[in-house]
C-alpha atoms as a PDB file:
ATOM      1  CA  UNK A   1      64.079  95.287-151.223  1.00  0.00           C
ATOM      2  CA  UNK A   2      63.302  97.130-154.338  1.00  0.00           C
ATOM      3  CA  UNK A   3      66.330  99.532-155.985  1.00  0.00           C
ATOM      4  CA  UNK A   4      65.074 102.386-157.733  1.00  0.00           C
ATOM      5  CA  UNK A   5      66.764 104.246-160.306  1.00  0.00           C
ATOM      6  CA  UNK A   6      67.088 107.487-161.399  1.00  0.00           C
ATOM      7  CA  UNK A   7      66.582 107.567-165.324  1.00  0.00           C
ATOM      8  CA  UNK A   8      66.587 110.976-167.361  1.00  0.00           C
ATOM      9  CA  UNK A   9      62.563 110.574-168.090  1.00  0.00           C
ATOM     10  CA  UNK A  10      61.794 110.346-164.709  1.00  0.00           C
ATOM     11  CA  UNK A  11      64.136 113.352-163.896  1.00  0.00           C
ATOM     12  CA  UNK A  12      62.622 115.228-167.067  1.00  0.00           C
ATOM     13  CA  UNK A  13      59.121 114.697-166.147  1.00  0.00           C
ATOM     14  CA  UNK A  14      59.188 115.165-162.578  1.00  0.00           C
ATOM     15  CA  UNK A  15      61.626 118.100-162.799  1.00  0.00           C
ATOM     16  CA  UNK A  16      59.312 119.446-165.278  1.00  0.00           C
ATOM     17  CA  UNK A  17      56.239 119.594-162.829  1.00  0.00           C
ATOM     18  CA  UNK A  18      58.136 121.578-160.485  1.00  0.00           C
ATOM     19  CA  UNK A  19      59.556 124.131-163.175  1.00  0.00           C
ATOM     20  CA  UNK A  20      55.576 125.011-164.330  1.00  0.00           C
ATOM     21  CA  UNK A  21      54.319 124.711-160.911  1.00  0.00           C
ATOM     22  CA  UNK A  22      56.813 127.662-160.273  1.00  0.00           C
ATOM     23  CA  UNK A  23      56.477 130.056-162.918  1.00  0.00           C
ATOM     24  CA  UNK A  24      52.371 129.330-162.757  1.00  0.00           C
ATOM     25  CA  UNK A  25      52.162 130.967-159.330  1.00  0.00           C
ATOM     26  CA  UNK A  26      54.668 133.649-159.648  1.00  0.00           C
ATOM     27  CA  UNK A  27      53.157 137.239-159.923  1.00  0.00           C
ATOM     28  CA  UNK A  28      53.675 138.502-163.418  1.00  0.00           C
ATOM     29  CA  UNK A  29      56.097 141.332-163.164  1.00  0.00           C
ATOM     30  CA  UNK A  30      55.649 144.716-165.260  1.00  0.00           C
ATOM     31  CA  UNK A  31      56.086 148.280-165.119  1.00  0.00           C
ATOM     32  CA  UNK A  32      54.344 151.286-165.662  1.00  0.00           C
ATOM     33  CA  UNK A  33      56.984 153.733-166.425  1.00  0.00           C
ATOM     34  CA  UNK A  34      55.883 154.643-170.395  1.00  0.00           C
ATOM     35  CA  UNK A  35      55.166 157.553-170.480  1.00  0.00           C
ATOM     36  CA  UNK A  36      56.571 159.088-173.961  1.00  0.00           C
ATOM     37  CA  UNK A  37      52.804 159.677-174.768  1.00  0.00           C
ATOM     38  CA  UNK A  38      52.232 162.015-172.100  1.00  0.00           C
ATOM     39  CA  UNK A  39      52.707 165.634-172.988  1.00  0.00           C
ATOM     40  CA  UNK A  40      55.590 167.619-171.540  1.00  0.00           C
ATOM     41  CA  UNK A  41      54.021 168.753-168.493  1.00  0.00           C
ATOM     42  CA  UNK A  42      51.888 165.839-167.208  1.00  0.00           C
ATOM     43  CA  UNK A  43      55.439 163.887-167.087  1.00  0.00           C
ATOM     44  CA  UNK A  44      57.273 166.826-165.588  1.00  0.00           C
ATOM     45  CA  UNK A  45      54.466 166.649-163.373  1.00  0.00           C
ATOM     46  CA  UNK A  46      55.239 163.032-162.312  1.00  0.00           C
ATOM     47  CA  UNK A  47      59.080 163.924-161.778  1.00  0.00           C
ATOM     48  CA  UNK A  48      57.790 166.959-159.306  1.00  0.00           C
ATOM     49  CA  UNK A  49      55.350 164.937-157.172  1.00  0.00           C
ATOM     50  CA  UNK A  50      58.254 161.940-157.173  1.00  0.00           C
ATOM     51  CA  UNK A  51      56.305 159.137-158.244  1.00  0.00           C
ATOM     52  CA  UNK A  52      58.160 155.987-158.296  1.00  0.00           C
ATOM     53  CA  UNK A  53      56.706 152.348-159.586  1.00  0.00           C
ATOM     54  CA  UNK A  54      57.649 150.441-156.403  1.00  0.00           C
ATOM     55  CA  UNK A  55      57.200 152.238-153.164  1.00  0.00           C
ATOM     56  CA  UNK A  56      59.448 151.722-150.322  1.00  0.00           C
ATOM     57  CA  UNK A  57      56.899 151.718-147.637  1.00  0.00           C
ATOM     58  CA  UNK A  58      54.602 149.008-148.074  1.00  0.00           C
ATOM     59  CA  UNK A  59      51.488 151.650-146.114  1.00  0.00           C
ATOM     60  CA  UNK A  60      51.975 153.934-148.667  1.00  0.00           C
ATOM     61  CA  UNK A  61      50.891 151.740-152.504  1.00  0.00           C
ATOM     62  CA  UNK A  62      48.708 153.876-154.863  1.00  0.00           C
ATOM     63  CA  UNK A  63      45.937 150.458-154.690  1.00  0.00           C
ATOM     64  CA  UNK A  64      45.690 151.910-151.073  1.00  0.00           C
ATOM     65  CA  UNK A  65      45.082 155.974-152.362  1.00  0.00           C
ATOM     66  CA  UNK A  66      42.149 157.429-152.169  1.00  0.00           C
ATOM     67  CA  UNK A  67      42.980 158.667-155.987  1.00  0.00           C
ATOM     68  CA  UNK A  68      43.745 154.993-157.747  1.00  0.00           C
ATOM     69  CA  UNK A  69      41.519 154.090-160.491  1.00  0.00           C
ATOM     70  CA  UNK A  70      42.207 150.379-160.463  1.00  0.00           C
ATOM     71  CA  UNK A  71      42.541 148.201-164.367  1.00  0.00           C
ATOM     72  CA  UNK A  72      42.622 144.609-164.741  1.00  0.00           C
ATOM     73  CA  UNK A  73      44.843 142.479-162.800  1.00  0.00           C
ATOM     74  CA  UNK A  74      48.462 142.983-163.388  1.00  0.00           C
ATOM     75  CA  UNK A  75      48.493 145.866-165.588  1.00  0.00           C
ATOM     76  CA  UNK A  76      48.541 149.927-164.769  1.00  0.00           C
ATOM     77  CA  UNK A  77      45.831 151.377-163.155  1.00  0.00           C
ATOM     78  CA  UNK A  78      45.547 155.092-163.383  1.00  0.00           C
ATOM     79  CA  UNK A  79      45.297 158.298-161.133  1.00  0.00           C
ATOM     80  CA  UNK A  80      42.738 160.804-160.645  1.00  0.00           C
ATOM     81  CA  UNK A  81      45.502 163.458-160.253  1.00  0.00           C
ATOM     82  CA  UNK A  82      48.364 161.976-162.047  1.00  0.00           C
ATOM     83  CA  UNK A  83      48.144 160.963-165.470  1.00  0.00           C
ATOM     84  CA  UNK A  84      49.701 158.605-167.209  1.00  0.00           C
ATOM     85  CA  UNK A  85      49.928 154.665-165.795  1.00  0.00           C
ATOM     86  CA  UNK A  86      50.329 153.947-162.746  1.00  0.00           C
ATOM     87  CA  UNK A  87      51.901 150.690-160.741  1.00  0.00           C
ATOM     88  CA  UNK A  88      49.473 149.510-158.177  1.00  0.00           C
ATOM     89  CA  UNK A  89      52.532 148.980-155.628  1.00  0.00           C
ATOM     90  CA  UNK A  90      53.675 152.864-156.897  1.00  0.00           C
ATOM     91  CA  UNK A  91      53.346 155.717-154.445  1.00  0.00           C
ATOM     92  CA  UNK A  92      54.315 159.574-154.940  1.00  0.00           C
ATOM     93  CA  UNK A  93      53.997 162.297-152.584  1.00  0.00           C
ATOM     94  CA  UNK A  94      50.517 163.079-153.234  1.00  0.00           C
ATOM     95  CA  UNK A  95      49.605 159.706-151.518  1.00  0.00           C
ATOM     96  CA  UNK A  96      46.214 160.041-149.436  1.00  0.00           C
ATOM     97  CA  UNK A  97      45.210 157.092-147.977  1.00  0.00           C
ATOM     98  CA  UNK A  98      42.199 155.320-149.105  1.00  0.00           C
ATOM     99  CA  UNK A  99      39.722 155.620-145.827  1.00  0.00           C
END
């Protein structure tokens, strides 16, 4: 029978594989909350309509409104009523669902 041992290279290489194999398919996180650019009222006008960057019901995303302007993968996307960026999971109360 053959022993096999556990030796810091074979930990440290293995181990390794798992470590990138983990961050490599996790969704890049980021926000879309900068908005010091924005004039005074078009980010009151986010407070008022409550726009938030992660909405709580998973129907209701701004990818899934019929007023999304989509950018490139993981980034902001935009609004055609809203402006400013906007989180493709977001969601405010003007929210009209994409038919």
């Amino acid at each position: 029978m053959m022993e096999q041992r556990l030796t810091r290279r074979g930990l440290l290489t293995g181990g390794g594989l798992v470590v990138v194999a983990t961050f490599a398919c996790q969704k890049r996180e980021f926000a879309c909350t900068d908005t010091p650019q924005l004039p005074a009222p078009d980010a009151e006008a986010r407070g008022a309509i409550k726009y938030v960057d992660r909405a709580a019901d998973p129907t209701r995303h701004c990818d899934g409104c019929q007023h999304w302007r989509p950018a490139d993968s993981d980034s902001c996307g935009g609004c055609a009523v809203v402006r400013g960026p906007i989180h493709p999971l977001g969601t405010c109360q003007l929210f009209a669902k994409r038919a």
